[in-house]
Protein backbone atom coordinates (compact mmCIF):
# COMPACT_ATOMS: atom_id res chain seq x y z
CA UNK A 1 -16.19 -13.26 -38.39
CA UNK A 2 -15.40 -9.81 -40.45
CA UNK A 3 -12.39 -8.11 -39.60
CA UNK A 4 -14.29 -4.86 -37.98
CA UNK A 5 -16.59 -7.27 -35.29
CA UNK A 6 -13.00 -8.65 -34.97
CA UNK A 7 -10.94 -5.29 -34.06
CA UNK A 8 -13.91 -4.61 -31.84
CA UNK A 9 -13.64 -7.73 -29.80
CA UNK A 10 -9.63 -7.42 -29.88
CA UNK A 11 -10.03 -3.62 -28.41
CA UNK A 12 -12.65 -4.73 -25.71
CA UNK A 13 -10.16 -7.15 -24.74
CA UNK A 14 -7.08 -5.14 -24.68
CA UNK A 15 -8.92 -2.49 -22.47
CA UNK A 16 -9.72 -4.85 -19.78
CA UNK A 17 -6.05 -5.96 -19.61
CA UNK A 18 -5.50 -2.32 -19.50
CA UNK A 19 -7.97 -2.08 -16.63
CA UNK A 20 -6.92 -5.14 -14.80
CA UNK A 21 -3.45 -3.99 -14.82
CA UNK A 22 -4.01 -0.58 -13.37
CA UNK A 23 -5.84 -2.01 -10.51
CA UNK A 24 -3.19 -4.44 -9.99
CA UNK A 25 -0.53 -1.40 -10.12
CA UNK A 26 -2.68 0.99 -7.66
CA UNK A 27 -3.96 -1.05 -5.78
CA UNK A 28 -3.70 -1.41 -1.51
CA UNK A 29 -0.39 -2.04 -0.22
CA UNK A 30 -1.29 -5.03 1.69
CA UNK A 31 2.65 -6.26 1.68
CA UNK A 32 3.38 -3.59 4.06
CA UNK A 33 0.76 -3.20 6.04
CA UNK A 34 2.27 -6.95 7.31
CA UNK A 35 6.17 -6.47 8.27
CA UNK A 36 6.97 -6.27 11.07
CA UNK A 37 7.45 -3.33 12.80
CA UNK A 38 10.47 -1.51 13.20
CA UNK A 39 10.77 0.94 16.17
CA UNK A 40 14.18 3.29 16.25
CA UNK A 41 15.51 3.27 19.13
CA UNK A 42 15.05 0.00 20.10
CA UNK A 43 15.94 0.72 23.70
CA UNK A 44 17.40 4.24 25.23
CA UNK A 45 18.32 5.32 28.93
CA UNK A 46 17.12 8.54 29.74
CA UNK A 47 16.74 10.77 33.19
CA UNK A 48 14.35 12.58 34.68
CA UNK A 49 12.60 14.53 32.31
CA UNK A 50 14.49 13.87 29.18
CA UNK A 51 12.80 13.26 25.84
CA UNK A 52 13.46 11.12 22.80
CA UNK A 53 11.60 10.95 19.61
CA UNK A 54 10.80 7.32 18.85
CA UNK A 55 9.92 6.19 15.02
CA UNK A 56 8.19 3.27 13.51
CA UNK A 57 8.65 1.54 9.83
CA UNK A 58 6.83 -1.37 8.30
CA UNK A 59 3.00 -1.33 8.17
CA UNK A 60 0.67 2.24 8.53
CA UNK A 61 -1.50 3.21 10.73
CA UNK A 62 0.20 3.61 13.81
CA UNK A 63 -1.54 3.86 17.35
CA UNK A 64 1.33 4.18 20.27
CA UNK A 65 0.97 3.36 23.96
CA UNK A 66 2.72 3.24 27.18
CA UNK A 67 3.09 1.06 29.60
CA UNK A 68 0.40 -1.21 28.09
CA UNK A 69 -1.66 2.01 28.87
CA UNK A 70 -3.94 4.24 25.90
CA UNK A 71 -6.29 6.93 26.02
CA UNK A 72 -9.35 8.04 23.79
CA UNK A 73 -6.79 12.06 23.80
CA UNK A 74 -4.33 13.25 21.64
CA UNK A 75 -1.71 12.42 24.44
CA UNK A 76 -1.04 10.09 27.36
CA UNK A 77 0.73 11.43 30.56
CA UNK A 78 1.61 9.36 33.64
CA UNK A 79 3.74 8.31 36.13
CA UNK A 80 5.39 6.90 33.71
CA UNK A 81 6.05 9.80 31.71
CA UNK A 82 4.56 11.27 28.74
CA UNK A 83 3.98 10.59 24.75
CA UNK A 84 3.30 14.08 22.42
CA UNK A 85 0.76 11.67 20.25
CA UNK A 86 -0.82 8.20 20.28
CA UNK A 87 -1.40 8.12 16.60
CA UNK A 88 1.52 9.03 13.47
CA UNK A 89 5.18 7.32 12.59
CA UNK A 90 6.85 9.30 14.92
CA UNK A 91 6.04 10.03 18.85
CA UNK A 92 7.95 12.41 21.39
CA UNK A 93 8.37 10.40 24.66
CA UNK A 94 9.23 12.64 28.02
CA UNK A 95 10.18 11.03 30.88
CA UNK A 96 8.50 11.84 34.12
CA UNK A 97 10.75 13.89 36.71
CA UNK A 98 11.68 13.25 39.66
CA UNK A 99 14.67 12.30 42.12
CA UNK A 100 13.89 8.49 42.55
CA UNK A 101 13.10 7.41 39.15
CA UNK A 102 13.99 4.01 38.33
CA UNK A 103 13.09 1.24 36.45
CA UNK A 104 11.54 0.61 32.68
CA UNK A 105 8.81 1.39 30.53
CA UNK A 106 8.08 0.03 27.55
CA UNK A 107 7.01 2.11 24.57
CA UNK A 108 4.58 -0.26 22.38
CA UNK A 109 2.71 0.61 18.80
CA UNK A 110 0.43 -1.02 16.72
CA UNK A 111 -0.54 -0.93 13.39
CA UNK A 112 -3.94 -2.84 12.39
CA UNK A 113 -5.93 -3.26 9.41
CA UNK A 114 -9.66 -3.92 9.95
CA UNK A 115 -10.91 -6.92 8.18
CA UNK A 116 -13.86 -7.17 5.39
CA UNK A 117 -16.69 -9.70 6.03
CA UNK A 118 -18.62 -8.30 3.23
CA UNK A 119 -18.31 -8.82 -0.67
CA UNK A 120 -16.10 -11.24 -2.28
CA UNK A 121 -13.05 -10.46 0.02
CA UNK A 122 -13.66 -11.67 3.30
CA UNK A 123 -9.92 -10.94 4.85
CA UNK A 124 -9.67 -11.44 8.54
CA UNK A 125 -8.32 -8.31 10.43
CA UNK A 126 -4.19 -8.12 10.63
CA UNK A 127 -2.32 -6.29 13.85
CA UNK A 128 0.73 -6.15 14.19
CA UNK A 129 3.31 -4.76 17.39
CA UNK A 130 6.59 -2.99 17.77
CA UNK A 131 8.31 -1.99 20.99
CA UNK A 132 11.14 -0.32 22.50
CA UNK A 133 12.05 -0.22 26.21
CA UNK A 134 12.77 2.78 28.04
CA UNK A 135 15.58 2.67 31.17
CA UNK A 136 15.67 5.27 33.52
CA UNK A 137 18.81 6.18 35.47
């Protein structure tokens, strides 16, 4: 083998580790899209018509609901009170008013990743749930 066919084949190679190791390096961020997730605050009291901003970590994606209740809108308002979004890390939850409210809601989110029957992949969908509980006084 001459010493040019030599540095050709030795280039070729070093450019697919060079490729191989960019796609490793930007690649999805499956790790995370896996924790669990974290919602802050875990639990609050709050009266009637109070409001508390709620946050998730771990995963992306997020779709919120309340009550075990969703909606195709922007927002979901109810007896049980009322979130600002159903979709983003962060919501703005409003409790409903009124002189006898009592009880719990609980504040739920989800964060899925479709799966991939196609191609060489063939991962299964992944969902994963948070929570935090809501006391009224």
């Amino acid at each position: 083998m001459t010493t040019k066919t030599y540095s050709i084949i030795m280039s070729g190679l070093i450019c697919m580790l060079c490729a191989a190791g960019t796609l490793v390096w930007t690649g999805c961020d499956t790790a995370s899209a896996t924790e669990d997730l974290v919602v802050s605050p875990s639990s609050v009291t709050l009266s009637s018509g109070q409001s508390q901003t709620f946050t998730v970590s771990g995963g992306y994606h997020y779709t919120w609901s309340l009550g075990g209740s969703s909606s195709s809108s922007g927002t979901v308002s109810s007896a049980q009170g009322s979130l600002s979004s159903l979709t983003g890390s962060q919501v703005l939850y409003t409790a409903p008013t009124g002189d006898s409210l009592s009880g719990s809601v609980t504040l739920s989110v989800t964060s899925t990743i479709e799966g991939s029957g196609a191609g060489i992949s063939n991962s299964p969908a992944y969902e994963v749930t948070g929570s935090a509980v809501i006391t009224f006084q």
